[in-house]
Protein backbone atom coordinates (compact mmCIF):
# COMPACT_ATOMS: atom_id res chain seq x y z
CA UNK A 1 -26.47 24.85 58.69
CA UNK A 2 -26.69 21.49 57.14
CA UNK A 3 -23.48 19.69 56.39
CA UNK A 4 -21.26 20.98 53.63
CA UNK A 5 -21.12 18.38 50.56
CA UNK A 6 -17.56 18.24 48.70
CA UNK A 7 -17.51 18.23 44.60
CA UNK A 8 -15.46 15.31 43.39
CA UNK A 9 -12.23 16.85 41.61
CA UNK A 10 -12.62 14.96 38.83
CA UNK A 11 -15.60 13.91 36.28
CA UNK A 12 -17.58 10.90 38.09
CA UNK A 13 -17.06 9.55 34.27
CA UNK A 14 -13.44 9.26 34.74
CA UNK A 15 -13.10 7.59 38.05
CA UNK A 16 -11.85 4.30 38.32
CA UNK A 17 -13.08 3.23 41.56
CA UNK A 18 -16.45 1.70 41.92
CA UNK A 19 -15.99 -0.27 38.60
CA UNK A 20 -15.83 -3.71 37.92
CA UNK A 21 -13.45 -5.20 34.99
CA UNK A 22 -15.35 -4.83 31.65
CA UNK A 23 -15.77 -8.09 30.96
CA UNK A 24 -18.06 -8.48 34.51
CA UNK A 25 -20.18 -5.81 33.38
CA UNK A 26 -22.27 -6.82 30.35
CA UNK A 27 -21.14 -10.95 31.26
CA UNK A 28 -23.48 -12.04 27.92
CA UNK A 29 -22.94 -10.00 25.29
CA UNK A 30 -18.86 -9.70 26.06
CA UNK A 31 -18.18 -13.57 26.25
CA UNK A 32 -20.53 -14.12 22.97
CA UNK A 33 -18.51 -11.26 21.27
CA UNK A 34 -14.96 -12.97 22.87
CA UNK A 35 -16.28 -16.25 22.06
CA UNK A 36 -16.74 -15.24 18.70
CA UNK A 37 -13.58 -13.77 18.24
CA UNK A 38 -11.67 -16.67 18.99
CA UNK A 39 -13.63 -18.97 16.86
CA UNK A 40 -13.33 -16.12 14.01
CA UNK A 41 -9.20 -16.59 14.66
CA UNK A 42 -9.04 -20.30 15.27
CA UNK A 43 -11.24 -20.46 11.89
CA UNK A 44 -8.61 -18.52 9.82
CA UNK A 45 -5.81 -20.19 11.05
CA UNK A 46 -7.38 -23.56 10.52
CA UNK A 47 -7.96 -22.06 6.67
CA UNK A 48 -6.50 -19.00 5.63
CA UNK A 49 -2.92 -19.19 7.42
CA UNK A 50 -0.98 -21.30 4.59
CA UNK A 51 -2.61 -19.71 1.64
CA UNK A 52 -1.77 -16.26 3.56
CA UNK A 53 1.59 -17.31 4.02
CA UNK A 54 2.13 -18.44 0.13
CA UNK A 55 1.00 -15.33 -0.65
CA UNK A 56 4.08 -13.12 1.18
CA UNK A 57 6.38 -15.29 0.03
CA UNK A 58 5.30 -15.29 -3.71
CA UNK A 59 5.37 -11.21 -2.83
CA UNK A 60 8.63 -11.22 -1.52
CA UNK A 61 9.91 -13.70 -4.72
CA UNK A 62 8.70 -11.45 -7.02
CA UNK A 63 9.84 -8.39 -5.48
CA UNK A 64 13.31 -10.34 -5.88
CA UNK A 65 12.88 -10.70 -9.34
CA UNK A 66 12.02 -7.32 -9.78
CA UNK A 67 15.28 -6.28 -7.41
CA UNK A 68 17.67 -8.37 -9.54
CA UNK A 69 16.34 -6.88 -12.96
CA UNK A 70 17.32 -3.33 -11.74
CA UNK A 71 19.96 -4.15 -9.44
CA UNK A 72 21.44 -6.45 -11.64
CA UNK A 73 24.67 -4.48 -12.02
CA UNK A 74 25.57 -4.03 -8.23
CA UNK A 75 25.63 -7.74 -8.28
CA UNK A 76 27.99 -8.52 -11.54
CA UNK A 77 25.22 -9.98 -13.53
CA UNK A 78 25.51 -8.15 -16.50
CA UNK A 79 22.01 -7.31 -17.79
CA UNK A 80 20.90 -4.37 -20.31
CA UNK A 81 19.20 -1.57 -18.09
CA UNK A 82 16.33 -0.23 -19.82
CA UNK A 83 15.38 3.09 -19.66
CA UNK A 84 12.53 1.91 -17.54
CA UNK A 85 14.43 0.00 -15.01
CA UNK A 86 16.43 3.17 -14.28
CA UNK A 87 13.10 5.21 -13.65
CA UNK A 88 12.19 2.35 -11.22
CA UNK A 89 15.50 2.91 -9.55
CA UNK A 90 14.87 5.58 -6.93
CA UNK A 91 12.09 3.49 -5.51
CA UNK A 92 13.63 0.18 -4.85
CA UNK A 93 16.76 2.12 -3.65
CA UNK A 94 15.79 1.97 0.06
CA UNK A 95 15.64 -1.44 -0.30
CA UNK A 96 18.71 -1.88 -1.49
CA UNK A 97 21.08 -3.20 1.23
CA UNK A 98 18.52 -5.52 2.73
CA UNK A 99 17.96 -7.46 -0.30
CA UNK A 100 21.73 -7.66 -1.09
CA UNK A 101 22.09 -9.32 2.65
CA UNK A 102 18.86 -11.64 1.71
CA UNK A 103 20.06 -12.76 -1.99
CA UNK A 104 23.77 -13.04 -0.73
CA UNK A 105 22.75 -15.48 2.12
CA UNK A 106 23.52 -19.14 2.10
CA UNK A 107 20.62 -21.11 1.62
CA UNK A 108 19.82 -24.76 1.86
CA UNK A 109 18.39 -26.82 -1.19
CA UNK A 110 15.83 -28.39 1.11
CA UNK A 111 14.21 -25.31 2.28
CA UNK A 112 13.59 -23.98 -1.14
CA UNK A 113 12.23 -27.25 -2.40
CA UNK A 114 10.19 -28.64 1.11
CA UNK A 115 8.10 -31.36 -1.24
CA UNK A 116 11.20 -33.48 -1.72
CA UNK A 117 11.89 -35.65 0.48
């Protein structure tokens, strides 16, 4: 009799010994695509971050204004609620208490207007 060879109990596939990290294993085409990626992210940071930024704070102002329009009476402002604005009313009501926290904050002068100096 020969000697008696013993099946591996799990899938040579899923074994993690024997393997290298997986950047050692394909060394030029994994730096290239990391190299790339960082450029790719350095580049829209260098370009896209501010304008990105501008753009969820104009969101977030004019999801204010919307707020205040149908929320107007939980604040004492003492608007006339359309018919429309009390359609619109179930979906801005989960956002309800965190906007009354945000608009009911104390805020600076200075950091709404950062160009004057």
């Amino acid at each position: 009799m020969g000697p008696i060879s013993l099946k591996p109990s799990v899938p040579l596939g899923k074994c993690l010994r024997g393997r290298s990290h997986p950047h050692q294993q394909g060394t030029g085409v994994s730096r290239v695509r990391r190299i790339w990626q960082t450029l790719k992210e350095v580049l829209w940071g260098l370009f896209m971050f501010d304008l990105y930024t501008e753009n969820m704070k104009m969101g977030v102002r004019y999801n204010d204004a919307v707020n205040l329009l149908v929320f107007s009476e939980t604040l004492g402002i003492p608007l006339m609620n359309s018919y429309v604005s009390m359609r619109l009313l179930p979906y801005f009501f989960g956002e309800l208490e965190g906007w009354k926290r945000r608009e009911m904050r104390e805020r600076e002068v200075l950091d709404e207007a950062p160009d004057l100096h």
